[in-house]
C-alpha atoms as a PDB file:
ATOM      1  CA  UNK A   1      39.894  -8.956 -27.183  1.00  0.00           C
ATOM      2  CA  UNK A   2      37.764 -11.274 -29.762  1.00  0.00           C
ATOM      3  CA  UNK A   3      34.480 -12.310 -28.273  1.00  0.00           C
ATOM      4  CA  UNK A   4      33.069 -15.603 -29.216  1.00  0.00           C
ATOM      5  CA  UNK A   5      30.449 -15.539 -31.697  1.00  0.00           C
ATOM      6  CA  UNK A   6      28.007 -17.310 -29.465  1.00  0.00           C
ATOM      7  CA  UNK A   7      28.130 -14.810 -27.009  1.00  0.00           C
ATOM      8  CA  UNK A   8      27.763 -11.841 -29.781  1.00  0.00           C
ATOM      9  CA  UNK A   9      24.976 -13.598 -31.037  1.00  0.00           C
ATOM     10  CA  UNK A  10      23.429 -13.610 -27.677  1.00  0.00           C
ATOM     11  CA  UNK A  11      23.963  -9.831 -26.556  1.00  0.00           C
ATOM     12  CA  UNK A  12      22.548  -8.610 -30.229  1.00  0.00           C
ATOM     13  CA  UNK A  13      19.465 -11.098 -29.710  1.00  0.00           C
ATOM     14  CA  UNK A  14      19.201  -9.528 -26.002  1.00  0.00           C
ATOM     15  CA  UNK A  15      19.934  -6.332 -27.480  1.00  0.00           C
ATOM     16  CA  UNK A  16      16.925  -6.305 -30.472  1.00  0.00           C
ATOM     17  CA  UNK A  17      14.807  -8.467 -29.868  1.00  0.00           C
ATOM     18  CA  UNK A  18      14.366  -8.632 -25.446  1.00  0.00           C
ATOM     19  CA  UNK A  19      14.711  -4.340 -25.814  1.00  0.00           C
ATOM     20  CA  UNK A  20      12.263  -4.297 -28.427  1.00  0.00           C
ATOM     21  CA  UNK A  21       9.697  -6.641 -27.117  1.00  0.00           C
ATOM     22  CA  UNK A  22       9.458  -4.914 -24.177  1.00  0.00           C
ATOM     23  CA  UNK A  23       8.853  -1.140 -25.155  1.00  0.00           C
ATOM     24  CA  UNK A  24       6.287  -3.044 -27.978  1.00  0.00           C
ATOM     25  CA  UNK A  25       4.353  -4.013 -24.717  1.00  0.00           C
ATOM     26  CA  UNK A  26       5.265  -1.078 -22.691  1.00  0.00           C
ATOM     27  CA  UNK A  27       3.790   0.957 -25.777  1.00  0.00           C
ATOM     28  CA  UNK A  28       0.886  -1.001 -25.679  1.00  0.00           C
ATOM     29  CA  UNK A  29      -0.110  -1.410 -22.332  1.00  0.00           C
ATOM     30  CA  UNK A  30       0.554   3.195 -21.903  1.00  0.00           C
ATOM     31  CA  UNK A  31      -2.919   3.384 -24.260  1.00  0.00           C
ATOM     32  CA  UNK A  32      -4.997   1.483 -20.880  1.00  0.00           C
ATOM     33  CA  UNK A  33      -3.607   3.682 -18.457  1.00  0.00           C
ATOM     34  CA  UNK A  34      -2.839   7.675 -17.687  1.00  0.00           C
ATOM     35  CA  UNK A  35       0.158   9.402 -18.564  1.00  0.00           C
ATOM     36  CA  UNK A  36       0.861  10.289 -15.071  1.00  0.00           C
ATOM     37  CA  UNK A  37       0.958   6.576 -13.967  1.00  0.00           C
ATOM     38  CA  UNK A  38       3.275   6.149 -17.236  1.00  0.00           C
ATOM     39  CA  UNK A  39       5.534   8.637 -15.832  1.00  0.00           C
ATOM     40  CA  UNK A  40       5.160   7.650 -11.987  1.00  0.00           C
ATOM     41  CA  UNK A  41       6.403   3.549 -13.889  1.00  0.00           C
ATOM     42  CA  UNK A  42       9.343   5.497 -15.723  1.00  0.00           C
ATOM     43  CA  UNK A  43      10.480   7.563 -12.640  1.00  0.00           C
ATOM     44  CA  UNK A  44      10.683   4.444 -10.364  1.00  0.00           C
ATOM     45  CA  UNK A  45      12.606   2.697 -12.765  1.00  0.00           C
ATOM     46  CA  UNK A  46      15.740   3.716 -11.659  1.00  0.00           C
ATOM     47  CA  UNK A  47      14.993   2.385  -8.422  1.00  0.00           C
ATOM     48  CA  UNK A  48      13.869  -1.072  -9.248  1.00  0.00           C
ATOM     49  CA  UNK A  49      16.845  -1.428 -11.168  1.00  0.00           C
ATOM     50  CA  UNK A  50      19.034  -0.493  -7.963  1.00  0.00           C
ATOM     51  CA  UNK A  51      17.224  -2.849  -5.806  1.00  0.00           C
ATOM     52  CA  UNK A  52      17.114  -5.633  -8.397  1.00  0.00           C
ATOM     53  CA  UNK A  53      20.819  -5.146  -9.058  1.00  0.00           C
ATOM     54  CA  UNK A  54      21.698  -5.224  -4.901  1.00  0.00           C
ATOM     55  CA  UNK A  55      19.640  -8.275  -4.668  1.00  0.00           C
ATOM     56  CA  UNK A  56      20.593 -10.247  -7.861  1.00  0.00           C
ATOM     57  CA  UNK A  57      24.801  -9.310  -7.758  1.00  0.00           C
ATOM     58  CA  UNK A  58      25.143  -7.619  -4.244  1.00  0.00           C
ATOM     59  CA  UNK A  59      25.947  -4.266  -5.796  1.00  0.00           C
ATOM     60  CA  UNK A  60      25.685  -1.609  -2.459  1.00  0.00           C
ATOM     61  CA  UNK A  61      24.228   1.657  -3.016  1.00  0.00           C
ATOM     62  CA  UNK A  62      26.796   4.536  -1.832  1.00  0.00           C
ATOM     63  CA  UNK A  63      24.716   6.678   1.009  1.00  0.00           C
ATOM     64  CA  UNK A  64      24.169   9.435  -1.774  1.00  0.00           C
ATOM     65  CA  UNK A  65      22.419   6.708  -4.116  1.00  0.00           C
ATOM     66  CA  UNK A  66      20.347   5.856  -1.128  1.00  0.00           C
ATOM     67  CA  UNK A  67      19.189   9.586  -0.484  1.00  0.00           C
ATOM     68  CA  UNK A  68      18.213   9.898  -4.468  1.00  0.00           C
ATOM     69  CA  UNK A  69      16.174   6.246  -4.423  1.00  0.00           C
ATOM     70  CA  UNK A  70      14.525   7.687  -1.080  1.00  0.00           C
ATOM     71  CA  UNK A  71      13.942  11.176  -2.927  1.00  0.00           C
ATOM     72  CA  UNK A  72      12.463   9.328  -6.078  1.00  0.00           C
ATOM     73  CA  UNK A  73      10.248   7.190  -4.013  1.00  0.00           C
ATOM     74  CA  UNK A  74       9.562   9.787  -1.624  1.00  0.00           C
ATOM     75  CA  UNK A  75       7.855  11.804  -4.685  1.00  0.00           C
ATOM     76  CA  UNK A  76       6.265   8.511  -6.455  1.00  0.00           C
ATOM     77  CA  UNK A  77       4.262   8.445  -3.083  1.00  0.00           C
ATOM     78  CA  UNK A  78       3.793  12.244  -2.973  1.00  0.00           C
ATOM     79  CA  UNK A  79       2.423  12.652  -6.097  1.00  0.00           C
ATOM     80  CA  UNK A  80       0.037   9.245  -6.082  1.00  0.00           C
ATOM     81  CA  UNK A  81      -1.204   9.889  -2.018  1.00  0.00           C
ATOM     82  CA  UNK A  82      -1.653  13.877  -3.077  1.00  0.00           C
ATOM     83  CA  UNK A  83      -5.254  13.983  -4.425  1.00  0.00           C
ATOM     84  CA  UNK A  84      -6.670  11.673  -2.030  1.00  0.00           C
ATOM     85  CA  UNK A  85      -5.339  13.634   0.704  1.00  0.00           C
ATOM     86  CA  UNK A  86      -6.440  16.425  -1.359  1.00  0.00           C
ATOM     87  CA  UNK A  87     -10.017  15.396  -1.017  1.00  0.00           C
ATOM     88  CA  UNK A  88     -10.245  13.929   2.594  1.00  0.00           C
ATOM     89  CA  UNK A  89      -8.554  17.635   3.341  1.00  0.00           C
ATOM     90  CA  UNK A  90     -11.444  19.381   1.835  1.00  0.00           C
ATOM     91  CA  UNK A  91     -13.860  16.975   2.813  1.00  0.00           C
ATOM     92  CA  UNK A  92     -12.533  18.312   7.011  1.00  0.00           C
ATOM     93  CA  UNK A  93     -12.798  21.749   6.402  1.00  0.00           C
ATOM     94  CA  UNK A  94     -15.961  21.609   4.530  1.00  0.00           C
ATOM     95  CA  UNK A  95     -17.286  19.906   7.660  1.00  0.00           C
ATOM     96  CA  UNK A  96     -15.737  22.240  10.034  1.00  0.00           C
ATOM     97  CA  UNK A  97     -17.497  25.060   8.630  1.00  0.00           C
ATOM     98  CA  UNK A  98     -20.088  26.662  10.553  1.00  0.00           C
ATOM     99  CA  UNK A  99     -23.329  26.529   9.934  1.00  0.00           C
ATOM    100  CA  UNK A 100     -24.703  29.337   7.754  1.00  0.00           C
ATOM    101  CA  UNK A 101     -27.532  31.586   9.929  1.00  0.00           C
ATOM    102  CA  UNK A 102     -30.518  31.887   7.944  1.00  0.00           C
ATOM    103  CA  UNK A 103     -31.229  35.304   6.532  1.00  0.00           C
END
């Protein structure tokens, strides 16, 4: 199978230089932010790329692929809701408390 040179061209240029510019930002823009957040963007890549690939070409997700993107999503909001719930928690029992009697 020979593939034009034109369209060689244009995967390699896609390939180095799209690839490349990206993770150059990506790298850059990880030094304003927490690593958690970096790793909450990495984890819900998979899904974005599901979701952009169902609405860009149609591709269906197989009910198993649905149950991992609800899984990974499912944890993303876990893990980002978790200290604010956290706190409001704490917050109710440390109101609940009684009050101390004076000794």
């Amino acid at each position: 199978m020979r593939v034009p040179i034109e369209i060689a061209a244009a995967i390699i240029g896609l390939a180095a230089f799209a690839s490349a510019d990206a993770f150059l930002v990506q790298a850059w823009a990880q030094k304003f932010t927490t690593s958690a957040h970096v790793g909450l963007l990495f984890t819900a890549e998979p899904v974005a790329a599901a979701t952009l690939a169902n609405l860009w070409s149609g591709e269906i997700l197989s009910p198993r692929q649905w149950i991992g993107a609800t899984l990974i999503l499912g944890g993303i909001v876990l893990v980002v809701l978790a200290p604010a719930l956290l706190v409001a928690l704490r917050g109710r029992m440390e109101g609940q408390r009684p009050p101390e009697e004076p000794t």
